[in-house]
C-alpha atoms as a PDB file:
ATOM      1  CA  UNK A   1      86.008 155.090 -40.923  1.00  0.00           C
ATOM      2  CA  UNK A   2      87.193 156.694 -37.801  1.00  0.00           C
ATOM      3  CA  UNK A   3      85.247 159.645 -36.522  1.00  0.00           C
ATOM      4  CA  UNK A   4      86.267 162.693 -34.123  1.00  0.00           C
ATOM      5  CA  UNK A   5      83.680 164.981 -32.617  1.00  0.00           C
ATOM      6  CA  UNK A   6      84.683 168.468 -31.097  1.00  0.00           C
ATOM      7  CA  UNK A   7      82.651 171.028 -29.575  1.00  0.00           C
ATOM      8  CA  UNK A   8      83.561 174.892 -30.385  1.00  0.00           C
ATOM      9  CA  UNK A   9      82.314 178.571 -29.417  1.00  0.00           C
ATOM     10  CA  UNK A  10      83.043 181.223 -31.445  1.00  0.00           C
ATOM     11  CA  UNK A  11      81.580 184.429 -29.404  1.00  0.00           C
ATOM     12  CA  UNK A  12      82.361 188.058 -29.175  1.00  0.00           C
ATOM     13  CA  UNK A  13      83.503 189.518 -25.839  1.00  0.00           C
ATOM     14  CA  UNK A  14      80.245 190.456 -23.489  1.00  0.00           C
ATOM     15  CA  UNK A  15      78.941 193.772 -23.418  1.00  0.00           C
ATOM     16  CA  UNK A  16      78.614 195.329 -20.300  1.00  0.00           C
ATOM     17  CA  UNK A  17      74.894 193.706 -20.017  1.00  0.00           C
ATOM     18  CA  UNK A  18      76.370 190.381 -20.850  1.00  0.00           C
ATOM     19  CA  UNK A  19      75.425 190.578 -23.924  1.00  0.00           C
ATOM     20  CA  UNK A  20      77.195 188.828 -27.310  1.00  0.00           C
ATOM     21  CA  UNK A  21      77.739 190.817 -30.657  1.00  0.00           C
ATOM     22  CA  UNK A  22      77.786 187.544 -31.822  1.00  0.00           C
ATOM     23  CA  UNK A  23      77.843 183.844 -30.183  1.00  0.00           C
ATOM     24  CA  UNK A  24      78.477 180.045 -32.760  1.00  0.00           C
ATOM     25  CA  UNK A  25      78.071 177.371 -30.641  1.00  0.00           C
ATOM     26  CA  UNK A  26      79.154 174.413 -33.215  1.00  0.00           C
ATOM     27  CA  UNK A  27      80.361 171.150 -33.719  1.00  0.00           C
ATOM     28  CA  UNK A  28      83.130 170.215 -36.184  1.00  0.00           C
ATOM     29  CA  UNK A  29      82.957 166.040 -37.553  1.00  0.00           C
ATOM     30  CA  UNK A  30      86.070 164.730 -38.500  1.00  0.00           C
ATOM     31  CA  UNK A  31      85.411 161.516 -40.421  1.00  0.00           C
ATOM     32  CA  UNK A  32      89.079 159.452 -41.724  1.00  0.00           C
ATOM     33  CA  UNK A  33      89.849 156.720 -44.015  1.00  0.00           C
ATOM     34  CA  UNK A  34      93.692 156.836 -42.381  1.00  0.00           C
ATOM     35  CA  UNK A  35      94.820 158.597 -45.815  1.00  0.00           C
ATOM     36  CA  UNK A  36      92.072 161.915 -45.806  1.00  0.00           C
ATOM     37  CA  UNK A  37      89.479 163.424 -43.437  1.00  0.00           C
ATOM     38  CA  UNK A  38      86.463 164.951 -44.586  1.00  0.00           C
ATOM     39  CA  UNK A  39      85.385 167.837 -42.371  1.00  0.00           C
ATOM     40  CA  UNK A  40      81.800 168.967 -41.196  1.00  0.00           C
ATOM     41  CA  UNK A  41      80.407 171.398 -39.032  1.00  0.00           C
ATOM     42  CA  UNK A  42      76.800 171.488 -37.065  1.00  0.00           C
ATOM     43  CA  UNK A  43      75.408 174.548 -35.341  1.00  0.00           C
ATOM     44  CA  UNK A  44      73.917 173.518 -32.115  1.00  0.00           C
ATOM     45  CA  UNK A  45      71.048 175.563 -32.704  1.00  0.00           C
ATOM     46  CA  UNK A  46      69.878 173.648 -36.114  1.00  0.00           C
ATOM     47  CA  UNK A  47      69.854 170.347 -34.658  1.00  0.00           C
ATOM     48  CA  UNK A  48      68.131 168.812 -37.367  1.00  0.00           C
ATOM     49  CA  UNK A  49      71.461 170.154 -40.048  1.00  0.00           C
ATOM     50  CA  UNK A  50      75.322 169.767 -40.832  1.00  0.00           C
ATOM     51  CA  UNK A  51      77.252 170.760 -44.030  1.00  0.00           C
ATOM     52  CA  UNK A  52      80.017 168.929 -45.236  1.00  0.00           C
ATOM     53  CA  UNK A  53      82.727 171.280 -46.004  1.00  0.00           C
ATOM     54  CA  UNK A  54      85.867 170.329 -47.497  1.00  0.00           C
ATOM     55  CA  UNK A  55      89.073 167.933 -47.597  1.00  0.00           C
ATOM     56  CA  UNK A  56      91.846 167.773 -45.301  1.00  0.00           C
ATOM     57  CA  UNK A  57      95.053 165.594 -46.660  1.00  0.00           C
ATOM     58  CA  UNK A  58      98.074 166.092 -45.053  1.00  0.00           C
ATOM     59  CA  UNK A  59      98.420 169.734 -44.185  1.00  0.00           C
ATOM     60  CA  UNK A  60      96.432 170.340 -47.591  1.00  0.00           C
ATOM     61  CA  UNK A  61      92.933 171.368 -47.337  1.00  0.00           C
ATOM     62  CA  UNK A  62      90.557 171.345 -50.205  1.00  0.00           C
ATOM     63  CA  UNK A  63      86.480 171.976 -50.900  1.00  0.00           C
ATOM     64  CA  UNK A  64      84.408 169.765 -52.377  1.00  0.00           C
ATOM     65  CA  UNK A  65      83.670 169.280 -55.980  1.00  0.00           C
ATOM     66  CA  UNK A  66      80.757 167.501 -57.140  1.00  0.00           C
ATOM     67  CA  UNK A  67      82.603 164.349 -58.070  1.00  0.00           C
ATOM     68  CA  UNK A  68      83.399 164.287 -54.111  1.00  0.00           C
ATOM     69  CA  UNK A  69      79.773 163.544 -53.140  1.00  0.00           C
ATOM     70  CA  UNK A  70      80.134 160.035 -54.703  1.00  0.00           C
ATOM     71  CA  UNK A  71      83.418 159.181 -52.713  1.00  0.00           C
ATOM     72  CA  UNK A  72      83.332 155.956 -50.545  1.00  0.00           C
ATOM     73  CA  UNK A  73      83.919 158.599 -46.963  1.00  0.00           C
ATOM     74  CA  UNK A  74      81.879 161.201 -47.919  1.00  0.00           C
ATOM     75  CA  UNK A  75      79.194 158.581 -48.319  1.00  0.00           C
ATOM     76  CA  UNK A  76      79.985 156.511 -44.741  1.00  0.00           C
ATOM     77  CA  UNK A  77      79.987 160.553 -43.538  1.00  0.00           C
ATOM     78  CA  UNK A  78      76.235 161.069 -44.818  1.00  0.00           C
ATOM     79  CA  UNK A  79      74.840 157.856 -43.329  1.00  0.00           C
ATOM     80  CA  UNK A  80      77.199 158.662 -39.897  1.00  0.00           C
ATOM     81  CA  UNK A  81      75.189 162.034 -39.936  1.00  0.00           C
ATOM     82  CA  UNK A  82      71.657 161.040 -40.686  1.00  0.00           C
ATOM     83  CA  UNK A  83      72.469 158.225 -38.026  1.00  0.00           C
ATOM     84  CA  UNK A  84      73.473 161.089 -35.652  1.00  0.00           C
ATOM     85  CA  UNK A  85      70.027 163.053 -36.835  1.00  0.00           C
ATOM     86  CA  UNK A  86      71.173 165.246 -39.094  1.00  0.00           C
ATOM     87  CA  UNK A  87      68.013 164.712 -42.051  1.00  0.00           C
ATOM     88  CA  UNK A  88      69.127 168.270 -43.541  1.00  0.00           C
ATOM     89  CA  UNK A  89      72.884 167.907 -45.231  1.00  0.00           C
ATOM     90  CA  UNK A  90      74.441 170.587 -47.283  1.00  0.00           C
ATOM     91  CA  UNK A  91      77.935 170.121 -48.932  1.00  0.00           C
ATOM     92  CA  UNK A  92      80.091 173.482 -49.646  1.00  0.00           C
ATOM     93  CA  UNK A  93      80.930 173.779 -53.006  1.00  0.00           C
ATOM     94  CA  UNK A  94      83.650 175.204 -54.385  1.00  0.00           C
ATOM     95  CA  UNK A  95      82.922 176.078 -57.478  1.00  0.00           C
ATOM     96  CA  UNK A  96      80.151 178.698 -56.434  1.00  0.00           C
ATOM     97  CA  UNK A  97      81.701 179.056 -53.281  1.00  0.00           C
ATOM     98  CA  UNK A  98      77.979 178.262 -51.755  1.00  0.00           C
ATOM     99  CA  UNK A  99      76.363 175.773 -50.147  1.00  0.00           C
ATOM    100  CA  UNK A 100      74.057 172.964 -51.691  1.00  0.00           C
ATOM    101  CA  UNK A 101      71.487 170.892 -50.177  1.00  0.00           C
ATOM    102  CA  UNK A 102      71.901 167.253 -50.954  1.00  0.00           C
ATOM    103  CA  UNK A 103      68.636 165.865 -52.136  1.00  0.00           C
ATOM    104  CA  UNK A 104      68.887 162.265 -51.912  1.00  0.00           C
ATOM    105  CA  UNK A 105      71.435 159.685 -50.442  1.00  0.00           C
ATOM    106  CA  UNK A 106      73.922 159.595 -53.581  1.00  0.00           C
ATOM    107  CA  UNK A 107      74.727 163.313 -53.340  1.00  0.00           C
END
């Protein structure tokens, strides 16, 4: 598994008191086999957190299902986060269109 990290800001433009309307500060994962990357994001002001978000193939992009959480990368991307101390992982789901806490290590 390969892994690319890349820092992003997503802010409004500054009032004229310098303040934001609104202000992300985020990370975005990019774990690979070589053939897919699975894509996550973590606020930098929930340390402790991430969410695993969806597929990317090609120029195809996909959620997750629930059958995802038992694939080989999502798994190496779990164990790459807690390693990274991330103890709090949610997966988007697209079913519901929510996200959902994973409880234990198999999804």
């Amino acid at each position: 598994m390969m892994v690319e990290v890349s820092h992003h800001v997503d802010a409004s433009e500054p009032d004229a008191d310098g303040f934001y309307d609104y202000h992300y500060e985020y990370e975005i994962y990019e774990f690979t086999d070589g053939v897919r990357t699975l894509l996550a994001r973590a606020y930098c002001d929930e340390r402790g957190q991430a969410a695993l978000m969806g597929w990317r193939k090609g120029v195809h992009r996909h959620l997750l299902t629930k059958r995802d959480l038992h694939h080989p990368l999502f798994l190496e991307a779990m164990a790459y986060l807690r390693m990274a101390g991330k103890s709090k992982l949610d997966w988007l789901d697209s079913k519901s269109g929510s996200y959902v806490q994973i409880v234990n290590s198999d999804g």
